[in-house]
N, C-alpha and C. Protein backbone atom coordinates (compact mmCIF):
# COMPACT_ATOMS: atom_id res chain seq x y z
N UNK A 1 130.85 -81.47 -104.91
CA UNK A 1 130.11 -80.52 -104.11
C UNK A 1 130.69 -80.48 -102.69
N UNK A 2 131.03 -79.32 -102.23
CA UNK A 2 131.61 -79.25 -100.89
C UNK A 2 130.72 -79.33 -99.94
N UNK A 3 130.97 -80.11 -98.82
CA UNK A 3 130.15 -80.35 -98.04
C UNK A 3 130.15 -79.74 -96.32
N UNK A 4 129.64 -79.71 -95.32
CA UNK A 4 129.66 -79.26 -94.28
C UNK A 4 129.76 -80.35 -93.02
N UNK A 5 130.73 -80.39 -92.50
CA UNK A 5 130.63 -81.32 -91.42
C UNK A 5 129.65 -80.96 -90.18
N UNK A 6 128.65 -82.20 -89.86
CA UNK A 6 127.33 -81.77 -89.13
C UNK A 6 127.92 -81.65 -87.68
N UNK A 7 129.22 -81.77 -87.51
CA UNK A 7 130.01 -81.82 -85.65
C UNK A 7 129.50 -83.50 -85.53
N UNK A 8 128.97 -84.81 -85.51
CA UNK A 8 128.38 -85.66 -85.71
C UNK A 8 129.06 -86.67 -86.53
N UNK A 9 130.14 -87.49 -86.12
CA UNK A 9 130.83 -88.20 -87.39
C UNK A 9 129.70 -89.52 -87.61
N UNK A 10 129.22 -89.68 -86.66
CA UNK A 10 128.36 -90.97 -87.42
C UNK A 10 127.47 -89.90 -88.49
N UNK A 11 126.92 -89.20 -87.90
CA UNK A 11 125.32 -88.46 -89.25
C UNK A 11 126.44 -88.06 -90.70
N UNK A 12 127.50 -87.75 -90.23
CA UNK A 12 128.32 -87.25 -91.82
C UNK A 12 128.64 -88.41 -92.48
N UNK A 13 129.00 -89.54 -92.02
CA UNK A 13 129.18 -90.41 -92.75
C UNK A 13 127.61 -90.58 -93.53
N UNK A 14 126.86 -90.89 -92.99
CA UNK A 14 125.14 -91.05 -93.52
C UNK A 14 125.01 -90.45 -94.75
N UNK A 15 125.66 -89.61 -94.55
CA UNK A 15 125.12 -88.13 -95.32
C UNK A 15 126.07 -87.71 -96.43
N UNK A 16 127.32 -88.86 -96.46
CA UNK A 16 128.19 -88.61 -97.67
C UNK A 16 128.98 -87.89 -97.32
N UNK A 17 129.54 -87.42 -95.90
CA UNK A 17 130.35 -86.08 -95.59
C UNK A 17 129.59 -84.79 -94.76
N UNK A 18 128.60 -84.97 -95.20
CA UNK A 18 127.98 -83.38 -94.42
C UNK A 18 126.54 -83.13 -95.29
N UNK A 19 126.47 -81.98 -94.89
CA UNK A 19 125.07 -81.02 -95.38
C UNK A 19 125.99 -80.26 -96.44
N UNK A 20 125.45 -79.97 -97.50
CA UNK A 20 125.84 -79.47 -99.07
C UNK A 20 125.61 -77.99 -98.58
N UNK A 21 127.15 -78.07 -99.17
CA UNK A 21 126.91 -76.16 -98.48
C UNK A 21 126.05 -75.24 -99.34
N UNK A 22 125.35 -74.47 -98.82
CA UNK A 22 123.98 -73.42 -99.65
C UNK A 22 123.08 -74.15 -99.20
N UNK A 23 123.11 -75.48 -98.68
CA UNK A 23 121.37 -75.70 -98.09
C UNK A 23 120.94 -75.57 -96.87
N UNK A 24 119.50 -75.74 -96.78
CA UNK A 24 118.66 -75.60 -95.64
C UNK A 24 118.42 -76.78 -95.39
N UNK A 25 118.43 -77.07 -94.23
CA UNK A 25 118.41 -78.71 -93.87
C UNK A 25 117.39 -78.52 -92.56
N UNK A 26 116.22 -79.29 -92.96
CA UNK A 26 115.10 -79.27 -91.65
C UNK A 26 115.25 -79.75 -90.86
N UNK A 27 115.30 -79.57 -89.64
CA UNK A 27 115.24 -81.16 -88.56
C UNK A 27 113.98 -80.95 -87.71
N UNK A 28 113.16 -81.88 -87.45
CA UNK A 28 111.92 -81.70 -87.04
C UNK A 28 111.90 -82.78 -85.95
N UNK A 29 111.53 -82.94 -85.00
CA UNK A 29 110.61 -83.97 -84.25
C UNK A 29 110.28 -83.45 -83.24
N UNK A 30 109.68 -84.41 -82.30
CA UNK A 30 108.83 -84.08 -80.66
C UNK A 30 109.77 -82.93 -79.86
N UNK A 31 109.21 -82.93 -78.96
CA UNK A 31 110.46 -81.77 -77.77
C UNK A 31 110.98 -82.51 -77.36
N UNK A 32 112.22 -82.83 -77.29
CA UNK A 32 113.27 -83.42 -75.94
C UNK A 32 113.78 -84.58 -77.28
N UNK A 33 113.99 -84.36 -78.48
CA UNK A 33 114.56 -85.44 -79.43
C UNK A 33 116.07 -85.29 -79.95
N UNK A 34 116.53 -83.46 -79.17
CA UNK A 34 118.26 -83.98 -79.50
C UNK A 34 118.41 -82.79 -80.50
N UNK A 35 117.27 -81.88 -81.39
CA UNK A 35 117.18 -81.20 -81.94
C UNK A 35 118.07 -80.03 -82.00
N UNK A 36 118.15 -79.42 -81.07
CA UNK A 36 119.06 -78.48 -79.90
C UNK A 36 120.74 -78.90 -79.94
N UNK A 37 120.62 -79.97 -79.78
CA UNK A 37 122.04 -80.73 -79.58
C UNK A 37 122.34 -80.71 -80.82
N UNK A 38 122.06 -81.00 -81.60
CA UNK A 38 122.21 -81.45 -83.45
C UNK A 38 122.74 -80.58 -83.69
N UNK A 39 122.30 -79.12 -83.53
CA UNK A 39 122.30 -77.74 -83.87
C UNK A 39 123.57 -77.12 -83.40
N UNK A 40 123.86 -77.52 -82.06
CA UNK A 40 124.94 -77.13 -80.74
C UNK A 40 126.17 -77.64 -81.92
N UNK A 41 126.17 -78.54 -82.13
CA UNK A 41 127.55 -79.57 -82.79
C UNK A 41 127.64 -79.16 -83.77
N UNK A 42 126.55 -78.52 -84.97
CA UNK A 42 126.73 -77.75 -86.09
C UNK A 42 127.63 -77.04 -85.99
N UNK A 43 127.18 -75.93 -85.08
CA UNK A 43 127.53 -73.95 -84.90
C UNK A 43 129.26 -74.48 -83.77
N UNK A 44 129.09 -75.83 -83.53
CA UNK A 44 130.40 -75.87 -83.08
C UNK A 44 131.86 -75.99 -83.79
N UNK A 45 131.41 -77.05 -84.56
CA UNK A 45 132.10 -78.24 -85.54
C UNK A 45 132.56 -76.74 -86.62
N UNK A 46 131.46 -75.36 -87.26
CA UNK A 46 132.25 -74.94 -87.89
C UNK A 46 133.20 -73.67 -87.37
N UNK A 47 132.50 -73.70 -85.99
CA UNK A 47 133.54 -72.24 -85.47
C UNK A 47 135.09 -72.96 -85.34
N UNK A 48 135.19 -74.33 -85.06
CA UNK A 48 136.05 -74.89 -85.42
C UNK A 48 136.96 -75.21 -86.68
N UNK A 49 136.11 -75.13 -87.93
CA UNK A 49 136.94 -74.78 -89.59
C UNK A 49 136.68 -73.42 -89.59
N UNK A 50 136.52 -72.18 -88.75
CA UNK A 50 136.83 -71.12 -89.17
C UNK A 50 135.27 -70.57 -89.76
N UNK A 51 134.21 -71.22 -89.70
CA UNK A 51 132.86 -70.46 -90.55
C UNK A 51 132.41 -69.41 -89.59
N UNK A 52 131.68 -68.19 -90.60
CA UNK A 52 130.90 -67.31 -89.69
C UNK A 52 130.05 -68.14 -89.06
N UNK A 53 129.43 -67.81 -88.24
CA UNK A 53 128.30 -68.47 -87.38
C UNK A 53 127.37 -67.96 -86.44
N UNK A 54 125.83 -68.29 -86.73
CA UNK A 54 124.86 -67.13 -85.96
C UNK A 54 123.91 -68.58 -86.05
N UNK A 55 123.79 -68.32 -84.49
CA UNK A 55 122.67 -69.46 -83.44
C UNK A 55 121.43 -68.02 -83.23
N UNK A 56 120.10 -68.74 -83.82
CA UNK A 56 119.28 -67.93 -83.72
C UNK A 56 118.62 -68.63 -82.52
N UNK A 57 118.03 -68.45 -81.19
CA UNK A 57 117.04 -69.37 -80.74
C UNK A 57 115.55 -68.46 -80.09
N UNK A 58 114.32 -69.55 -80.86
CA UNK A 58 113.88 -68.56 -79.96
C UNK A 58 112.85 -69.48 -78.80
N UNK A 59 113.55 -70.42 -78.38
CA UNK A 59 112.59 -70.79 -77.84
C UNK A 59 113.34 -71.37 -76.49
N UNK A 60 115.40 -71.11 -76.14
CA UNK A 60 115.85 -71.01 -74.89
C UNK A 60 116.10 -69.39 -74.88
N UNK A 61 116.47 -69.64 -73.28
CA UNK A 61 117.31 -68.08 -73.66
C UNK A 61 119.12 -68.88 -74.34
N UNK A 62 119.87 -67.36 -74.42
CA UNK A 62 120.79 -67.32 -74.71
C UNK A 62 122.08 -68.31 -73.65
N UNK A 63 121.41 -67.81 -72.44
CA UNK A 63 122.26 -69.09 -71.32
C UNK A 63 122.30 -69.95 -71.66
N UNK A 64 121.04 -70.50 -71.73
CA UNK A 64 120.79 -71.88 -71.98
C UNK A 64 121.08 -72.93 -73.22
N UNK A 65 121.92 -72.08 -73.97
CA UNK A 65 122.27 -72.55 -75.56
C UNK A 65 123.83 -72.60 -74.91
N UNK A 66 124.60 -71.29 -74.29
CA UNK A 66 125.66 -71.45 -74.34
C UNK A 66 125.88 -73.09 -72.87
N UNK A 67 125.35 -72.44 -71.81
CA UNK A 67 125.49 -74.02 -71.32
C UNK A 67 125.29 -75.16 -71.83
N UNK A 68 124.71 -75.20 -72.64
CA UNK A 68 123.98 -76.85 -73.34
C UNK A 68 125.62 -77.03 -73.48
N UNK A 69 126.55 -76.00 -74.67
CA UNK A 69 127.37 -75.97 -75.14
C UNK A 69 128.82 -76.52 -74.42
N UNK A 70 128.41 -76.15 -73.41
CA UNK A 70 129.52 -75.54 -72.29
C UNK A 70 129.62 -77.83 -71.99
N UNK A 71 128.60 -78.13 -71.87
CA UNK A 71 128.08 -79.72 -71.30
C UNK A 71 129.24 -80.51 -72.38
N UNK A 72 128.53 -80.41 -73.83
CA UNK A 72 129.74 -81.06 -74.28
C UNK A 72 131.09 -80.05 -75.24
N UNK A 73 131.50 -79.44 -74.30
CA UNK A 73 133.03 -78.67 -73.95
C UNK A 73 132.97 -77.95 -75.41
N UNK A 74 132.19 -77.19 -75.90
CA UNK A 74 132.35 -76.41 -76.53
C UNK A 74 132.65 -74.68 -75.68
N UNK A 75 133.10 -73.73 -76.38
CA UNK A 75 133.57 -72.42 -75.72
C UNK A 75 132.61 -71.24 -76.51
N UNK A 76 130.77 -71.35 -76.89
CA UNK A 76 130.57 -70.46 -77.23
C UNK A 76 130.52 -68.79 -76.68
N UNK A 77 130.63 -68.79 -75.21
CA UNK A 77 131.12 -67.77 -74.80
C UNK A 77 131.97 -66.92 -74.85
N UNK A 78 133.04 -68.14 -75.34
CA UNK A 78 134.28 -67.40 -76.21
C UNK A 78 134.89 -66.99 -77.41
N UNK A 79 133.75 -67.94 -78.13
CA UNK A 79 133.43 -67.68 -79.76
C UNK A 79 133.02 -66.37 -79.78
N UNK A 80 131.74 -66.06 -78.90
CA UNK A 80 130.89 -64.44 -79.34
C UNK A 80 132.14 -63.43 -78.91
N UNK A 81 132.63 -63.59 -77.63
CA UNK A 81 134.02 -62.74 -77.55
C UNK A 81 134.94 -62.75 -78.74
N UNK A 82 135.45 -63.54 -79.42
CA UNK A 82 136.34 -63.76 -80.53
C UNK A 82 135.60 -63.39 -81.57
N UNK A 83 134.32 -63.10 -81.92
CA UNK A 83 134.04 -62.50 -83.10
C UNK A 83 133.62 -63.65 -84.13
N UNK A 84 133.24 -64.95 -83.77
CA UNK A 84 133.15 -65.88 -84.62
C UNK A 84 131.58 -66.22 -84.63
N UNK A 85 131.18 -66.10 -83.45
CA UNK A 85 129.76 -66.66 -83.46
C UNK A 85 129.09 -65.11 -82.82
N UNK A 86 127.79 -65.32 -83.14
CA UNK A 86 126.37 -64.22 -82.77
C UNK A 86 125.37 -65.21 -82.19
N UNK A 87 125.02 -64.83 -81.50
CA UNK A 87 123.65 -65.49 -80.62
C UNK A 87 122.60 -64.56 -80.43
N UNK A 88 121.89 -64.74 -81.38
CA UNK A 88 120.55 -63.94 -82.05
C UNK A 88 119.59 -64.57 -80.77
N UNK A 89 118.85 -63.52 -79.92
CA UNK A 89 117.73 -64.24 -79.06
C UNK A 89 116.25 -63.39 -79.23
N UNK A 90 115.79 -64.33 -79.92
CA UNK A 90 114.32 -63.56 -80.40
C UNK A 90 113.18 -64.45 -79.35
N UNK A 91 113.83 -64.52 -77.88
CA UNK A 91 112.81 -64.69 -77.08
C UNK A 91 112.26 -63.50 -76.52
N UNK A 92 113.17 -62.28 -76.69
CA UNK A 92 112.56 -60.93 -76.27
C UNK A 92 113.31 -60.56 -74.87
N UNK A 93 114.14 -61.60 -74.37
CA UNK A 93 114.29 -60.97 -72.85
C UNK A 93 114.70 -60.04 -72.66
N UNK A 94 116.35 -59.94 -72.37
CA UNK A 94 117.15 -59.44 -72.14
C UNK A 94 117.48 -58.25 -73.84
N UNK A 95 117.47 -57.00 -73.93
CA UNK A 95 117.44 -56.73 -75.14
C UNK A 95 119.19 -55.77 -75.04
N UNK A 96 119.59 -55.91 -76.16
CA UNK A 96 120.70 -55.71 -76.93
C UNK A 96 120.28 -55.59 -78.36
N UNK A 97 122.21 -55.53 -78.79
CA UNK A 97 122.32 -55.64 -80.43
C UNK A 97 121.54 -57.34 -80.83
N UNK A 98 121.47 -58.11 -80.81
CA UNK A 98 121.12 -59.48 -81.13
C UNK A 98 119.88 -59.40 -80.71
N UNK A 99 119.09 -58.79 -80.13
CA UNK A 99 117.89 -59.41 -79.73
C UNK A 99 116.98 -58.73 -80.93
N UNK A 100 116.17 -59.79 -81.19
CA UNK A 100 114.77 -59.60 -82.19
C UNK A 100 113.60 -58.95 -81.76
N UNK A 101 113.45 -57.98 -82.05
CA UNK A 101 112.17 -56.92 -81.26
C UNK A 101 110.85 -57.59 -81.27
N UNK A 102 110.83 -58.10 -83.00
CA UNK A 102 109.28 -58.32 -83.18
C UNK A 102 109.63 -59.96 -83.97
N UNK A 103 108.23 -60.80 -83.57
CA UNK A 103 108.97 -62.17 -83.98
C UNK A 103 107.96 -62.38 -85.42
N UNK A 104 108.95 -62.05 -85.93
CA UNK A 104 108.50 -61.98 -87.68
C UNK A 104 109.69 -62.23 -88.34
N UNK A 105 109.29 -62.59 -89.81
CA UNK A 105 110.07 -63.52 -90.68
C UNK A 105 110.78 -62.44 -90.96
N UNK A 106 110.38 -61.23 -91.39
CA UNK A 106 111.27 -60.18 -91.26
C UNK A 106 112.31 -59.54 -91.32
N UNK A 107 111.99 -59.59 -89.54
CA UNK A 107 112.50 -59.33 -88.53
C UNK A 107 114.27 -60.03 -88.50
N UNK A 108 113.62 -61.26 -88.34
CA UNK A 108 114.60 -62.59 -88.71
C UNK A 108 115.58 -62.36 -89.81
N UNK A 109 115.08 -62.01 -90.53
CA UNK A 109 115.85 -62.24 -91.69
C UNK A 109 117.08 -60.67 -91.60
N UNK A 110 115.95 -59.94 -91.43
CA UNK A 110 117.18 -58.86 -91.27
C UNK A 110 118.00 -58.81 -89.97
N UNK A 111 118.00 -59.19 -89.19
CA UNK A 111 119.16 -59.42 -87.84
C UNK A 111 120.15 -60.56 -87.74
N UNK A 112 119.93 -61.38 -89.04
CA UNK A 112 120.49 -62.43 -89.79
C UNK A 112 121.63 -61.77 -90.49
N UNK A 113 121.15 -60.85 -91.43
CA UNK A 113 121.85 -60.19 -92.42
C UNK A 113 122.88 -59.37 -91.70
N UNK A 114 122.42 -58.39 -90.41
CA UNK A 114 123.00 -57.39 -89.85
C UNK A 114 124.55 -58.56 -89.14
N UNK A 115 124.06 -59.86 -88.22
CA UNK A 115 124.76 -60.51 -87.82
C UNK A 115 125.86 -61.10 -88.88
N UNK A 116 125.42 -61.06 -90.08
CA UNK A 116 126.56 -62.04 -91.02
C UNK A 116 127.84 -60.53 -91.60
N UNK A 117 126.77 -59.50 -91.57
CA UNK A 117 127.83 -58.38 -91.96
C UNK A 117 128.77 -57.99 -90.48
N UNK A 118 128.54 -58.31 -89.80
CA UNK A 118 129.22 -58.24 -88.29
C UNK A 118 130.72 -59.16 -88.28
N UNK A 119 130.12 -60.23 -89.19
CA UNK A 119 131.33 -61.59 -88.50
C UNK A 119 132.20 -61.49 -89.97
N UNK A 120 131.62 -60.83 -90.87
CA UNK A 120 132.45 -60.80 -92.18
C UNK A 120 131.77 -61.84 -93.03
N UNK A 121 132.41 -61.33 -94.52
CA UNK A 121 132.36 -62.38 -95.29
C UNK A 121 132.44 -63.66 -95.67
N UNK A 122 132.18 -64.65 -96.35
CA UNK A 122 132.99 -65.86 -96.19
C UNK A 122 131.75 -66.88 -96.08
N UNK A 123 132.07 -68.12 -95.57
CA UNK A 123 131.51 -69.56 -95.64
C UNK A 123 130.61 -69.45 -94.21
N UNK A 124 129.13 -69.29 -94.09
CA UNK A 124 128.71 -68.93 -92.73
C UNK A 124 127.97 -70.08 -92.69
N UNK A 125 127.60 -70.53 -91.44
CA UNK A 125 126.31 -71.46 -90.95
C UNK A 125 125.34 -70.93 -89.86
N UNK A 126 123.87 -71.14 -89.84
CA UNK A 126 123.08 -70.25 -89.39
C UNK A 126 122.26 -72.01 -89.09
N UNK A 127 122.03 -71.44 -87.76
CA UNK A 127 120.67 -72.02 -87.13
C UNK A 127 119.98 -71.37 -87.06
N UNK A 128 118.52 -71.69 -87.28
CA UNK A 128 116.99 -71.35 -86.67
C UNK A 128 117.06 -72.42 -85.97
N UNK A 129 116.44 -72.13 -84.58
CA UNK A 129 116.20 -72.69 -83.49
C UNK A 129 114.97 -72.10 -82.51
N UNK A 130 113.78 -71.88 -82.98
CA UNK A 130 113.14 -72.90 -83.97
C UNK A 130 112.33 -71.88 -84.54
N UNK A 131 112.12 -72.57 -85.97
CA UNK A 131 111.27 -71.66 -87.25
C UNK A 131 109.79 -71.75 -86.79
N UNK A 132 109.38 -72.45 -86.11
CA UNK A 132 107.98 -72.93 -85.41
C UNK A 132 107.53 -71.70 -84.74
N UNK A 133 108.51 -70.87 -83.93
CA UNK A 133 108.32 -69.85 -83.24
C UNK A 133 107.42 -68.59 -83.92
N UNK A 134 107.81 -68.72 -85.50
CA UNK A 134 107.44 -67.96 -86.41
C UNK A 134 105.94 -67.84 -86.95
N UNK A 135 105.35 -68.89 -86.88
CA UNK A 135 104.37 -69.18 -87.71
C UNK A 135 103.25 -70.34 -86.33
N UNK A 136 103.33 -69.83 -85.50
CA UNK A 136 102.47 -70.29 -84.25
C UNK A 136 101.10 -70.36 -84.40
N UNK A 137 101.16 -68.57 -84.40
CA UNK A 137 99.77 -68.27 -84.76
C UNK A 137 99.24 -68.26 -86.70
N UNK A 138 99.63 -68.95 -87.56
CA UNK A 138 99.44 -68.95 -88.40
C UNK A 138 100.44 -70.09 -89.35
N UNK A 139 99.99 -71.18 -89.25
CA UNK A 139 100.65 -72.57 -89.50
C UNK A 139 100.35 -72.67 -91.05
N UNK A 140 99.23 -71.86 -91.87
CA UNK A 140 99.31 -72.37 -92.85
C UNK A 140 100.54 -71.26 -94.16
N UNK A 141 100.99 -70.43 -93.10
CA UNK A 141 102.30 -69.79 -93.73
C UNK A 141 103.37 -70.53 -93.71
N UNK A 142 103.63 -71.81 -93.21
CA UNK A 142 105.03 -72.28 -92.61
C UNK A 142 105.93 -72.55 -93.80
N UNK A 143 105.10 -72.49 -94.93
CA UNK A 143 105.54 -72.65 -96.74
C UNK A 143 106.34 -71.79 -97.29
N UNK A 144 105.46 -70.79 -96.81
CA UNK A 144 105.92 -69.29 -97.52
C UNK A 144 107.38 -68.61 -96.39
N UNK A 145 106.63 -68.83 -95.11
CA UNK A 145 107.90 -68.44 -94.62
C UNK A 145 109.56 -68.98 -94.41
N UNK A 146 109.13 -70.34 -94.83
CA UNK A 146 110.61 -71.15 -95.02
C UNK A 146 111.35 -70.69 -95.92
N UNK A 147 110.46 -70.38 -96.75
CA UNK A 147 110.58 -70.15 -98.88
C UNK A 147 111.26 -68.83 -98.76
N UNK A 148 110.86 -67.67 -97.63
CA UNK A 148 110.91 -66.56 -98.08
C UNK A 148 112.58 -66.21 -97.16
N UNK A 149 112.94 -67.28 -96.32
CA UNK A 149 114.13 -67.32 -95.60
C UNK A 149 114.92 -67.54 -96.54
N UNK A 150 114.79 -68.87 -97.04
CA UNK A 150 115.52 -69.35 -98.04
C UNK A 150 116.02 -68.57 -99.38
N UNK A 151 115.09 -68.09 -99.37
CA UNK A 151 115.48 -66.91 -100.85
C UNK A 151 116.12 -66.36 -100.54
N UNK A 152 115.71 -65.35 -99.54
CA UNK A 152 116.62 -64.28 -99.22
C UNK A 152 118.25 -64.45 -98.79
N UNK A 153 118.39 -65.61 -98.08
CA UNK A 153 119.59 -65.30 -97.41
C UNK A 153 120.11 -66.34 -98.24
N UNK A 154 120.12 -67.05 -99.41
CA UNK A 154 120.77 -67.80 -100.41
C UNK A 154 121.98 -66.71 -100.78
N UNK A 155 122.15 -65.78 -100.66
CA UNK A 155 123.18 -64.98 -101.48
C UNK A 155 124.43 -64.28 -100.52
N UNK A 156 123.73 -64.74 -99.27
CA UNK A 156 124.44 -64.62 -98.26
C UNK A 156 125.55 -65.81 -97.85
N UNK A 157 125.66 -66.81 -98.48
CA UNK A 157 126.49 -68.03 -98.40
C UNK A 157 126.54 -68.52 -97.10
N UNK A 158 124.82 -68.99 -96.82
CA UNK A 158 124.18 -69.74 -95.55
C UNK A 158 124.27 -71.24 -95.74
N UNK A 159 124.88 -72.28 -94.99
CA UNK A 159 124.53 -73.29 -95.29
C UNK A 159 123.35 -72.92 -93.47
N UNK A 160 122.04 -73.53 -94.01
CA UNK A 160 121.33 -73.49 -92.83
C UNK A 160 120.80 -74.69 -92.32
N UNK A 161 120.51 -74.96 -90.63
CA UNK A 161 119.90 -76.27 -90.02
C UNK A 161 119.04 -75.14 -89.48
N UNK A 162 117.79 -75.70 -89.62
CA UNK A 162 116.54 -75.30 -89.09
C UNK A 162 115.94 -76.27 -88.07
N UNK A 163 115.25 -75.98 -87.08
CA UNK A 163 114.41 -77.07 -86.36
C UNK A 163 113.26 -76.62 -86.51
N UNK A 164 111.90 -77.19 -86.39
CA UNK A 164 110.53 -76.93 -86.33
C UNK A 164 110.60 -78.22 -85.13
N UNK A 165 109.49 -77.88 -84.83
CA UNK A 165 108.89 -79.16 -83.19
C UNK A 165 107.51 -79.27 -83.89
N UNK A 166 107.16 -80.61 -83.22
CA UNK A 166 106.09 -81.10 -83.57
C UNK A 166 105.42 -82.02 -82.55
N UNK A 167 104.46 -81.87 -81.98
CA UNK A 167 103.76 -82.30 -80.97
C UNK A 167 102.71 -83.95 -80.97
């Protein structure tokens, strides 16, 4: 089974090599646990083997993902110029092609789809950053709406890292 390097050589070793490409991989804990960072080294590690790649966040802005980035010397500023990465911002600010109008599973899913037909075909990795954003006002969907991500964009050849926060 081919695997995905997490940017992280200690967690890949853990992990047998990586995250199994086609899965969704949760990462959950408190605010300020590294979650963000985990994610940063993902969407880095594969613009580096060449994968499509779309950083959804909705809970920095878009600055604030590419600086995190910028800290440990990644170039996503220059990725979205080069056509490799999308930075989906469904905080609503600033609106463009990438920004998410309405924050629904949706929503999500189709600006996902629009972003992967953008960067081309091929081996992609997708963050949610964070799926929590989704299901705020309605926590006892957080089942259905993981389920209904997962379905859908399985055919899209997503390996995905998700974060949820937890208080």
């Amino acid at each position: 089974m081919e695997r995905l390097s997490t940017g992280v050589p200690a967690l890949d070793r853990m992990l047998a090599g990586g995250i199994p490409r086609g899965f969704c991989v949760a990462v959950t804990g408190e605010p300020g646990t590294g979650k963000t960072i985990l994610c940063i080294h993902f969407i880095a590690q594969g613009i580096a083997e060449g994968d499509r790649c779309i950083y959804v966040t909705t809970e920095e802005s878009r600055e604030s993902i590419m600086t995190q980035a910028e800290q440990f010397g990644f170039d996503f500023a220059g990725a979205i110029k080069d056509g490799k990465l999308v930075l989906v911002d469904a905080l609503m600010g600033t609106e463009d092609q990438w920004t998410i109008k309405a924050l629904t599973v949706e929503e999500l899913v189709n600006k996902v789809i629009e972003a992967k037909k953008a960067l081309g075909y091929g081996r992609a990795r997708l963050v949610i950053d964070s799926l929590s954003a989704f299901w705020l006002d309605k926590p006892a969907m957080a089942r259905r709406h993981s389920y209904f991500v997962k379905k859908v964009l399985a055919k899209w050849d997503f390996t995905i890292m998700a974060t949820s926060q937890y208080a």
